[in-house]
Protein backbone atom coordinates (compact mmCIF):
# COMPACT_ATOMS: atom_id res chain seq x y z
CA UNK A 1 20.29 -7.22 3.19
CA UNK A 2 17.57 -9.52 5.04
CA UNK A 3 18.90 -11.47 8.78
CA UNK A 4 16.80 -13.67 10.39
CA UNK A 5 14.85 -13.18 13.65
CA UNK A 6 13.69 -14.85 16.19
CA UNK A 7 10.23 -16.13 15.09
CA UNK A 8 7.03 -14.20 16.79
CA UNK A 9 3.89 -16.32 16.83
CA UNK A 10 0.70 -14.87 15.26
CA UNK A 11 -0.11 -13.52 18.45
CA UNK A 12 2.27 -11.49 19.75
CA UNK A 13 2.97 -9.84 15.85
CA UNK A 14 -0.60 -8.65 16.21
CA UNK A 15 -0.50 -8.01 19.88
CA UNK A 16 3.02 -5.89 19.56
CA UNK A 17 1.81 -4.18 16.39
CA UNK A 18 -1.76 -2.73 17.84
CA UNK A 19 -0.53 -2.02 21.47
CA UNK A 20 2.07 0.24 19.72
CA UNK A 21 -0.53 1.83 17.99
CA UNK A 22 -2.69 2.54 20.30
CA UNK A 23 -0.71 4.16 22.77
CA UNK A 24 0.63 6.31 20.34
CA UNK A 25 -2.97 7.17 18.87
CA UNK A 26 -3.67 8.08 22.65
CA UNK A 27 -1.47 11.33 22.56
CA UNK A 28 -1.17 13.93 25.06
CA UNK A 29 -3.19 16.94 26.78
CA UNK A 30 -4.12 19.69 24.35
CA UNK A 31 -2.21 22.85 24.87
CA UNK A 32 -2.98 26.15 25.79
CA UNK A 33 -4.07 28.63 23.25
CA UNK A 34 -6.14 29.04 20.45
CA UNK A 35 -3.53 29.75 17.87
CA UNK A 36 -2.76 26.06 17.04
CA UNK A 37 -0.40 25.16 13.97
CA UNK A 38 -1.66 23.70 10.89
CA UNK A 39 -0.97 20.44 9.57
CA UNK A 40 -2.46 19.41 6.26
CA UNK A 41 -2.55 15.88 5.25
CA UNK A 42 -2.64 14.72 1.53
CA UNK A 43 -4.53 11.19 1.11
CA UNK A 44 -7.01 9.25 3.38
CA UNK A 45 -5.15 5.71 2.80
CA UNK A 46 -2.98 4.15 5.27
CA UNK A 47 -1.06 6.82 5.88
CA UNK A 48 -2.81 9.92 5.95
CA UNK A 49 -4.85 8.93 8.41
CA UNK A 50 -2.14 7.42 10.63
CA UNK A 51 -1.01 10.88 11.07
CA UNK A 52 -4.18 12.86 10.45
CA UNK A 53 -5.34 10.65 13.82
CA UNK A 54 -2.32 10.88 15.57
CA UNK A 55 -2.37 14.50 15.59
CA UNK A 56 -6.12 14.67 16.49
CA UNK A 57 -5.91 13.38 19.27
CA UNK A 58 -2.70 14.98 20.39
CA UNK A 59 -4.35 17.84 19.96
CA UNK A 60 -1.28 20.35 19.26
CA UNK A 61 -2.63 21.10 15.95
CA UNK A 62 -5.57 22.02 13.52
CA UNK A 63 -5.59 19.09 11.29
CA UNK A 64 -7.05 19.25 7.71
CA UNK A 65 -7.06 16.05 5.62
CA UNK A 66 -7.59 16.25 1.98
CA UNK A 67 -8.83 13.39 -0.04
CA UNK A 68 -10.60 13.02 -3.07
CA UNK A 69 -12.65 9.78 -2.25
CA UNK A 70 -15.70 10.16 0.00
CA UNK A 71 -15.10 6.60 1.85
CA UNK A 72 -12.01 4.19 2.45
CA UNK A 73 -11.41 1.23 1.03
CA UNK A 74 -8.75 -1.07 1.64
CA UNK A 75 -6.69 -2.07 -0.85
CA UNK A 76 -4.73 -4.60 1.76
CA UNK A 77 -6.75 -7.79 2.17
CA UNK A 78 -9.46 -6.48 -1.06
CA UNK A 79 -8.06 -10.03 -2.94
CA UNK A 80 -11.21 -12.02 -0.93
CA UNK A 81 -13.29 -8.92 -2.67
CA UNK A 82 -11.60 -9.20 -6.32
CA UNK A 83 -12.06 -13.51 -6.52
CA UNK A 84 -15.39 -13.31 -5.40
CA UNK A 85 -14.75 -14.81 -1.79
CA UNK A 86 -15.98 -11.52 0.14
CA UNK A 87 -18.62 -8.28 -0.42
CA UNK A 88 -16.77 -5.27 -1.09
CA UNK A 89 -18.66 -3.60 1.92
CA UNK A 90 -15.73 -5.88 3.77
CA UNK A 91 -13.31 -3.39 2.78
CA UNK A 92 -15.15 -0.25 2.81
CA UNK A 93 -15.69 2.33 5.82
CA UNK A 94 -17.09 5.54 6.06
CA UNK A 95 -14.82 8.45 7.02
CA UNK A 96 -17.38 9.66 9.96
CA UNK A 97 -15.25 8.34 12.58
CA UNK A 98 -11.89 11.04 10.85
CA UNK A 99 -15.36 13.56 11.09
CA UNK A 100 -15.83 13.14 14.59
CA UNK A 101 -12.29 13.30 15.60
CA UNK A 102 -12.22 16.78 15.11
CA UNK A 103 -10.31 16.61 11.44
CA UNK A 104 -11.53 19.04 8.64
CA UNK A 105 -11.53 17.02 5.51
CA UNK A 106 -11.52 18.32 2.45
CA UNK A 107 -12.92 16.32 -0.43
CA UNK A 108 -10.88 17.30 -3.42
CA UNK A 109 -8.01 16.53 -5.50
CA UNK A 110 -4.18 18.26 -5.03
CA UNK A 111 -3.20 19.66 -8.41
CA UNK A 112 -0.01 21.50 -7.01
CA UNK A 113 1.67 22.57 -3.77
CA UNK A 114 3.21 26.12 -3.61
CA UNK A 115 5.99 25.74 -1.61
CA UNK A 116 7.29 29.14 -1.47
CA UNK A 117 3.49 30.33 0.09
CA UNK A 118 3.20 26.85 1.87
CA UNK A 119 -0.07 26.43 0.61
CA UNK A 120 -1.41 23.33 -1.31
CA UNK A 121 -3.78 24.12 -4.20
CA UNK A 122 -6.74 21.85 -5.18
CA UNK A 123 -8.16 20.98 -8.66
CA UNK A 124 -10.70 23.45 -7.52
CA UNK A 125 -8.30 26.28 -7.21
CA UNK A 126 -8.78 26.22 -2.89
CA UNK A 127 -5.75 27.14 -1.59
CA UNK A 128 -4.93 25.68 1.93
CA UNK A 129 -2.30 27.16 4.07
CA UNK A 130 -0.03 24.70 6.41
CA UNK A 131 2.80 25.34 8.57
CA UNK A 132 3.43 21.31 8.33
CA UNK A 133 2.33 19.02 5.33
CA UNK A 134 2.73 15.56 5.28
CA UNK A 135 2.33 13.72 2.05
CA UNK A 136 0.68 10.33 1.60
CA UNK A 137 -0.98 10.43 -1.83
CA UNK A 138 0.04 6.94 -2.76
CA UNK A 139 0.94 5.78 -6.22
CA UNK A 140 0.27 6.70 -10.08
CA UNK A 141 0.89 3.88 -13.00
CA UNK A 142 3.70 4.56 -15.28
CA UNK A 143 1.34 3.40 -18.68
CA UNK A 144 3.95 4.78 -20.93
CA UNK A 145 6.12 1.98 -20.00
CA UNK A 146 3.91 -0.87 -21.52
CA UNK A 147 2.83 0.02 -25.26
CA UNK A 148 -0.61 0.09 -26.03
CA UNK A 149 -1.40 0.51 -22.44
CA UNK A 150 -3.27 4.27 -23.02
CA UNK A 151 -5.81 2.44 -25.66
CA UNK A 152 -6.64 -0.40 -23.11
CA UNK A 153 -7.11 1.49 -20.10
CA UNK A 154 -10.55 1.11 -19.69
CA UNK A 155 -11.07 -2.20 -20.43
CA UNK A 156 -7.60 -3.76 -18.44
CA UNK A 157 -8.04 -1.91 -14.64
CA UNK A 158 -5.00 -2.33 -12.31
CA UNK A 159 -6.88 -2.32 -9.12
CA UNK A 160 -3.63 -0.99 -6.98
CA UNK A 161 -5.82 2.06 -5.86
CA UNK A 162 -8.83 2.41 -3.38
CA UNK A 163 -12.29 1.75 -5.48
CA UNK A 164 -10.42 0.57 -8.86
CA UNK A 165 -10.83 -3.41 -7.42
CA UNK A 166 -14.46 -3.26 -8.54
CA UNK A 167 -13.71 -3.13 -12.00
CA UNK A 168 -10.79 -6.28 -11.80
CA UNK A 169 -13.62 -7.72 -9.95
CA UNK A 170 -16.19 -7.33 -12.58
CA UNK A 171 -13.40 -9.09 -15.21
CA UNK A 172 -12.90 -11.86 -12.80
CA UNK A 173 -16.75 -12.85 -12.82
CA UNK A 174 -16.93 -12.75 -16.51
CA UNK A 175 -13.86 -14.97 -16.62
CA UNK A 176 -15.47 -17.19 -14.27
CA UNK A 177 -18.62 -17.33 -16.08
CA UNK A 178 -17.10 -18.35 -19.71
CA UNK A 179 -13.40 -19.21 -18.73
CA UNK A 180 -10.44 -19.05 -20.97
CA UNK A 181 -7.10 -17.33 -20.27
CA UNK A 182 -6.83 -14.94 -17.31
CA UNK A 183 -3.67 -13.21 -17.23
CA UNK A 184 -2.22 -11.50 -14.15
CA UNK A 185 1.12 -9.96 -14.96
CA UNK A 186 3.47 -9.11 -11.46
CA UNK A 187 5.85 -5.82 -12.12
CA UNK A 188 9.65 -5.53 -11.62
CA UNK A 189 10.24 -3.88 -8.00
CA UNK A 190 9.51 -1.27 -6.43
CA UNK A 191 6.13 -1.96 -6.30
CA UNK A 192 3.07 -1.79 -3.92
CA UNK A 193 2.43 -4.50 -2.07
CA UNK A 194 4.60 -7.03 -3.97
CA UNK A 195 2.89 -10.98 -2.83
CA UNK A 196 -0.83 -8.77 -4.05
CA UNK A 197 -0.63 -10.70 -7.90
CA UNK A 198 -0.31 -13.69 -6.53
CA UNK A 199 -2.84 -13.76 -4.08
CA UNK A 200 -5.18 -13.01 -6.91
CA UNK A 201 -3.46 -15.51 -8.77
CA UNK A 202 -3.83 -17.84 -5.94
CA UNK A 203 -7.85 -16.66 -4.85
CA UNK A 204 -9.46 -16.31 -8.43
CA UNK A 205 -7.54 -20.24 -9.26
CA UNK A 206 -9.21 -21.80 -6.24
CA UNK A 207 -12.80 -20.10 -7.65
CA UNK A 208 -12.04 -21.89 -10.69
CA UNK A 209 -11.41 -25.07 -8.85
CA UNK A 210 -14.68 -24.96 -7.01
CA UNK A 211 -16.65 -23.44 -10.04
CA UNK A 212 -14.98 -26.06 -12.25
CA UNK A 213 -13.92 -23.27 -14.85
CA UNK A 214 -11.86 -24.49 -17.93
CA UNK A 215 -9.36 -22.52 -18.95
CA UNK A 216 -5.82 -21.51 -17.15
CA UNK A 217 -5.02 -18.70 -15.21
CA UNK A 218 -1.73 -17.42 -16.44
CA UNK A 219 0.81 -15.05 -14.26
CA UNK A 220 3.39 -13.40 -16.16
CA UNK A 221 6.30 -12.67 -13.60
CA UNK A 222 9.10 -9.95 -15.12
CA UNK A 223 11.78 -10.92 -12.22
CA UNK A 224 13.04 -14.51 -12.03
CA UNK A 225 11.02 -15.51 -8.69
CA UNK A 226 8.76 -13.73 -6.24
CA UNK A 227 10.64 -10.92 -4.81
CA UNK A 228 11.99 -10.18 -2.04
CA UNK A 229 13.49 -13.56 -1.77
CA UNK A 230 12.47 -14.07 1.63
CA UNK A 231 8.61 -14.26 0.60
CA UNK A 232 9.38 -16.81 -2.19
CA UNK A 233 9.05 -20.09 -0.46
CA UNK A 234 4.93 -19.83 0.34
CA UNK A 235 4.08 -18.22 -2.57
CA UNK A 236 6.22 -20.21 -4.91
CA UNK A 237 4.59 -23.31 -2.98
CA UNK A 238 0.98 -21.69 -4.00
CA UNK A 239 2.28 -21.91 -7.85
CA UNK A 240 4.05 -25.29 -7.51
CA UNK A 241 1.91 -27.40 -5.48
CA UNK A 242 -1.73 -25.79 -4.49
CA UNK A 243 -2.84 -24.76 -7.94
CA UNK A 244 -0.68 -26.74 -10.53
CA UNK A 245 -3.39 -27.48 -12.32
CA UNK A 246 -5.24 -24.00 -12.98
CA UNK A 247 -1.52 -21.63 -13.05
CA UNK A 248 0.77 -21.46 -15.65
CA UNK A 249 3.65 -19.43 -13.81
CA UNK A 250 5.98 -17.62 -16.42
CA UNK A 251 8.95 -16.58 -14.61
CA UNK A 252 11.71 -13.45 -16.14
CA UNK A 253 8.44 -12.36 -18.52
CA UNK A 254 8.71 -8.48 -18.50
CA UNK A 255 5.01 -7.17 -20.10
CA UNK A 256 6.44 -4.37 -22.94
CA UNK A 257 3.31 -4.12 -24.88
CA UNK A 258 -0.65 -4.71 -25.05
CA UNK A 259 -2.83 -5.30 -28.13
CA UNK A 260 -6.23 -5.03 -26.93
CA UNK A 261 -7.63 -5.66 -30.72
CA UNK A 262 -5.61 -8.90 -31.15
CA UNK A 263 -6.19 -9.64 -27.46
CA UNK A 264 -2.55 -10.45 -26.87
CA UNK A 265 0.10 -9.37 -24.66
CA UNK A 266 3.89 -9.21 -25.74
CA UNK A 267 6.41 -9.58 -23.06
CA UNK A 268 10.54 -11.10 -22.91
CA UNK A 269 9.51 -14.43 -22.95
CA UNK A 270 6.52 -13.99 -26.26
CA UNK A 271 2.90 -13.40 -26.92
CA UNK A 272 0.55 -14.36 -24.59
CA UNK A 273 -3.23 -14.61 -25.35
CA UNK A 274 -5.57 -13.46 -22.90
CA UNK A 275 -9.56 -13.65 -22.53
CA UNK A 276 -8.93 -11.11 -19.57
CA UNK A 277 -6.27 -10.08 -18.32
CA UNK A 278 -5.25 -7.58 -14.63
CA UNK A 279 -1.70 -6.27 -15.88
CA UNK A 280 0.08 -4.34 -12.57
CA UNK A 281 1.92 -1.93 -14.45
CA UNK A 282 5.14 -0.73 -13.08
CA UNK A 283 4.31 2.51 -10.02
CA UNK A 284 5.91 5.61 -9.16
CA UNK A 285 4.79 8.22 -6.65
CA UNK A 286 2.08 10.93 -8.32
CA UNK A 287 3.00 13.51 -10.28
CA UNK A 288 2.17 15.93 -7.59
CA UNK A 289 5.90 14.88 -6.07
CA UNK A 290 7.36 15.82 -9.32
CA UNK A 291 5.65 18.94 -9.48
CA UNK A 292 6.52 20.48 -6.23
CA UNK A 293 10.62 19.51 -6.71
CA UNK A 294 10.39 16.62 -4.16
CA UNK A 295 11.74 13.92 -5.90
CA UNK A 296 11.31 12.01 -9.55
CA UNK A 297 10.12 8.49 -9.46
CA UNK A 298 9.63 8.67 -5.80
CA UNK A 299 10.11 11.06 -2.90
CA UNK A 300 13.70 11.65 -1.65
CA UNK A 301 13.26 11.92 2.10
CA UNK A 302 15.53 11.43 4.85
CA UNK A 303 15.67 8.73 7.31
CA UNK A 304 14.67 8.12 10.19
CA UNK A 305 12.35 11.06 9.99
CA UNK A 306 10.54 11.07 6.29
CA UNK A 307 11.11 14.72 5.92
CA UNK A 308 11.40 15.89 2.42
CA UNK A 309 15.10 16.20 1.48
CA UNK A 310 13.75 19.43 -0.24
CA UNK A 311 11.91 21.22 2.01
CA UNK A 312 12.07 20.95 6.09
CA UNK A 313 8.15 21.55 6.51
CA UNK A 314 7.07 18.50 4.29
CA UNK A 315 7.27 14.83 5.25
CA UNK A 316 6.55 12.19 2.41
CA UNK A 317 5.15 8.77 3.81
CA UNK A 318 3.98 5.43 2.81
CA UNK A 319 4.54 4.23 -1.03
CA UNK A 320 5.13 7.51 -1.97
CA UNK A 321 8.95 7.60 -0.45
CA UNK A 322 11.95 6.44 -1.90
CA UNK A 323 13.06 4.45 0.68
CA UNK A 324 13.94 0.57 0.72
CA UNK A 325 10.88 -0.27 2.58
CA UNK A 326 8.18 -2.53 2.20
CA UNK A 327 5.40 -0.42 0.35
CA UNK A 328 2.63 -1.69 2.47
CA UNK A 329 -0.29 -0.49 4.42
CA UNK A 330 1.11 -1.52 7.67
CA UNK A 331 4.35 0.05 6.84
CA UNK A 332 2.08 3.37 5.78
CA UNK A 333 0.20 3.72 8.71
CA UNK A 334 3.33 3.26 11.03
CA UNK A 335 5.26 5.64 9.21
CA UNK A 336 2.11 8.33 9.73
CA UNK A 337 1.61 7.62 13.54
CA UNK A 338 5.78 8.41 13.86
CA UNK A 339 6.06 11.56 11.36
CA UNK A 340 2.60 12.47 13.75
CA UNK A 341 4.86 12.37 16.69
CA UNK A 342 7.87 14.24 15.20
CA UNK A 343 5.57 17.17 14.18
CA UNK A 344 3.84 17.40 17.93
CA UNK A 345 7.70 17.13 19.20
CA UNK A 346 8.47 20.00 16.55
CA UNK A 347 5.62 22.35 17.62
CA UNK A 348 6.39 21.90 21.46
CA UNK A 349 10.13 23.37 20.05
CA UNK A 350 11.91 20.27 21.18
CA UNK A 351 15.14 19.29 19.68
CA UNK A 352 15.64 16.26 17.74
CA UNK A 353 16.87 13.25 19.10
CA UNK A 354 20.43 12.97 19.01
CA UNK A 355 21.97 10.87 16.51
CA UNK A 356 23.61 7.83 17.22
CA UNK A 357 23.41 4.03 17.96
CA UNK A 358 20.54 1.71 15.72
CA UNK A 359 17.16 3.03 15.14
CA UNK A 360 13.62 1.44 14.59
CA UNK A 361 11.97 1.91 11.56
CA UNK A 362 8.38 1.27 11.38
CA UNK A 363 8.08 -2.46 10.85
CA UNK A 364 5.33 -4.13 7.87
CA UNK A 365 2.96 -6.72 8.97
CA UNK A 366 0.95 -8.16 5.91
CA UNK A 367 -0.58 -11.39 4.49
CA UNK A 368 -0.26 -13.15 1.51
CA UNK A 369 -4.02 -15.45 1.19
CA UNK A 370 -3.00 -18.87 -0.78
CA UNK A 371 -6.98 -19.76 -0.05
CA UNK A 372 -9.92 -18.11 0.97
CA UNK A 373 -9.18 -19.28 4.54
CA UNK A 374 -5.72 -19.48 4.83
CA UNK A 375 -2.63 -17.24 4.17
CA UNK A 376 1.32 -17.16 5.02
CA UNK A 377 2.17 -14.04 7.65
CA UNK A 378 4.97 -12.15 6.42
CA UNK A 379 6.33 -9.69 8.83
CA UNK A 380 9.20 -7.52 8.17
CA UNK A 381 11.78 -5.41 10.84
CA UNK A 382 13.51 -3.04 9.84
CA UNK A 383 16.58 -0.88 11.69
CA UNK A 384 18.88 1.75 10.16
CA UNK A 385 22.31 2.91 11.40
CA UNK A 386 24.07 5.80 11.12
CA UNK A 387 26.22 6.40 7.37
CA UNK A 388 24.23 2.77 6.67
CA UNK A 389 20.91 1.73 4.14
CA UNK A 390 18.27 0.48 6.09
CA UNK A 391 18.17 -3.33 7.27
CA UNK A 392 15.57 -5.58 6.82
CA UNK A 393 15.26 -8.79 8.57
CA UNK A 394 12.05 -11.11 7.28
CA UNK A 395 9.82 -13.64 9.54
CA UNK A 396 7.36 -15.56 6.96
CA UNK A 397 5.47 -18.55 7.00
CA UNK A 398 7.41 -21.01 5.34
CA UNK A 399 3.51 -22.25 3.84
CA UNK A 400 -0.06 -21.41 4.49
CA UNK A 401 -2.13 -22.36 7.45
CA UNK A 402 -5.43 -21.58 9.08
CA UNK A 403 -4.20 -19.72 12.34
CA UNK A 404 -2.43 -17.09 10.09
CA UNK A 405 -5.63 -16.95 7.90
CA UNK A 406 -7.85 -15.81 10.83
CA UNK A 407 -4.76 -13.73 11.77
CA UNK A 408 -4.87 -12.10 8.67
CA UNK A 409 -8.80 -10.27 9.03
CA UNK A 410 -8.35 -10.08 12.52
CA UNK A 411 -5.34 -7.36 11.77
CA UNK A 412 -7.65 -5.82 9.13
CA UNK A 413 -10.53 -5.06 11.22
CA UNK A 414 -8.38 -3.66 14.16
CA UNK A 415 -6.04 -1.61 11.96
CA UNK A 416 -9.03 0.17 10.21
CA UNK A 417 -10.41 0.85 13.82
CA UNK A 418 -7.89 2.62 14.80
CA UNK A 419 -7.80 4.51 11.59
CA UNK A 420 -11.57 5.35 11.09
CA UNK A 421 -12.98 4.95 14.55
């Protein structure tokens, strides 16, 4: 359950946050030896490279990253890409900074891990050895759960993963061009990133504004309000009060079926037309997890230290655990930089810390943009205590405002410093 906190201005949030991260990114003196452990690290999001840097630069271990995608790109802040505000080359950044770090990176695709030969196999057939794997391959759409979804892929892209935001953006400038309805639909939790629909919402209605576009932009909610509750109030005040004019907000309007012939979306509260439409299906963690025994919708891992509850060589981090989290980047990357750390402790054959008293969690920083310009801060604590759930305890912008704007892309470009270089 959420407790207040004492509020933290802009400054110190970012200030805390990126001193942390630093000075854990700054490691310790390589040991002796030549025989070094190997760590292999699935996905080069948030995450994966958390760790994969971490335990560079530590130096305790042979790191190998594995990652389909020959470049980042975030999917944090990529709203100012999708509404037209920003160039995609914003978001984007080449992985020769993980290159020069010393990581091996393997561009390919996991089909399978084999736990019994700790080895993960790639759509290739490579197999890679580990003696520790950590697990960051982010989410998968469940399309089975909207009807009709498997016909319409192609022409209705979520944009939840790195790359896919070029396509949403490509619907958003025909809908600008010709107008009509453009229907964003927000998913029961747990889902990545959850304020992301309605900063679209929010970003795409104030290009319509300035491009004087006629038609409505339409977001179909399937939970009563914006959830958590403690994020409500700024976004809710976006919908309300900012963009009355160009939202029609549909609150407890669960999407259970697509007709892409007909154009028309069924959902709890009836059909909806659309001209275009950006549906965020419902997520679970990839099939991989599934696959290698490690969990079902998501990971089961134990807390505090993300190890799989399977199998004592494998941690699972960032929205692929099943914990009560926010799945963010900020959460991702601070969850990587920590499992980093447990695995040096783990090959120096130190014991775990003992047990006992209330324990950190890595906290979530993110932004929710209500303009191009301006955005509400939502930062999130969270502490767990023995035999308890985790506890989070919110500090958000009640509304908007220009300082947490800035805030917002100066957080961007510092966190994907420290994880490209």
């Amino acid at each position: 359950m959420a407790r207040s906190i004492t509020p933290w201005t802009r400054r110190r949030v970012l200030g805390t946050g990126l001193a942390g991260t630093a000075a854990a990114l700054a490691g310790c003196a390589t040991p002796g030896g030549s025989a070094r452990p190997r760590v292999v690290v699935v996905g080069g999001g948030w995450g994966g490279l958390g760790a994969a840097r971490t335990l560079a630069r530590g130096g305790k271990a042979k790191v190998t990253l594995v990652e389909a995608n020959g470049g980042f790109m975030s999917c944090p802040l990529s709203a100012h890409y999708i509404a037209g505000w920003q160039p995609a080359s914003d978001f984007q950044r080449s992985y020769d900074g993980v290159d020069r770090a010393g990581i091996e990176r393997v561009r390919e695709r996991v089909q399978s891990i084999d736990r019994a030969g700790s080895a993960v196999v790639t759509a290739s057939g490579k197999r890679i050895g580990y003696d520790f794997l950590v697990l960051s391959p982010g989410i998968e759409y469940m399309e089975e759960a909207i009807a009709g979804y498997a016909q319409a892929r192609d022409q209705l892209p979520v944009g939840f993963r790195a790359f896919e935001q070029i396509a949403v953006r490509e619907q958003v400038d025909r809908f600008l061009a010709k107008g009509g309805n453009f229907v964003i639909s927000v998913p029961a939790p747990p889902s990545r990133c959850p304020p992301a629909p309605y900063e679209r919402a929010f970003l795409i209605a104030e290009q319509m504004r300035r491009k004087g576009v006629k038609g409505k932009l339409v977001l179909l909610d399937a939970n009563p309000g914006p959830l958590p509750p403690p994020i409500a109030k700024p976004l809710l005040n976006g919908i309300k009060k900012v963009y009355a004019a160009e939202i029609d907000y549909i609150p407890n309007a669960g999407l259970t079926a697509v007709d892409i012939g007909r154009r028309t979306l069924t959902t709890a509260m009836g059909d909806v037309p659309f001209t275009e439409a950006n549906l965020v299906l419902p997520q679970r963690a990839p099939a991989l997890i599934r696959q290698a025994g490690l969990g079902e919708r998501f990971a089961a891992v134990k807390l505090p230290s993300f190890q799989s509850q399977a199998d004592e060589k494998i941690y699972v981090i960032g929205d692929s655990a099943g914990v009560p989290l926010p799945k963010s980047g900020h959460v991702a990357f601070g969850t990587g930089v920590q499992v980093a750390q447990d695995i040096a402790r783990r090959i120096d054959g130190k014991p775990a810390p003992a047990p006992g008293g209330v324990v950190a969690l890595p906290a979530g920083i993110c932004w929710a943009a209500v303009t191009h310009d301006q955005a509400a801060m939502i930062n999130v604590a969270a502490t767990l205590t023995p035999g308890q759930p985790p506890k989070l305890a919110f500090q958000v912008d009640p509304e908007h405002n220009a300082a947490s704007g800035k805030g917002s892309m100066e957080w961007g470009r510092q966190m994907w410093g420290n994880m490209l270089g």
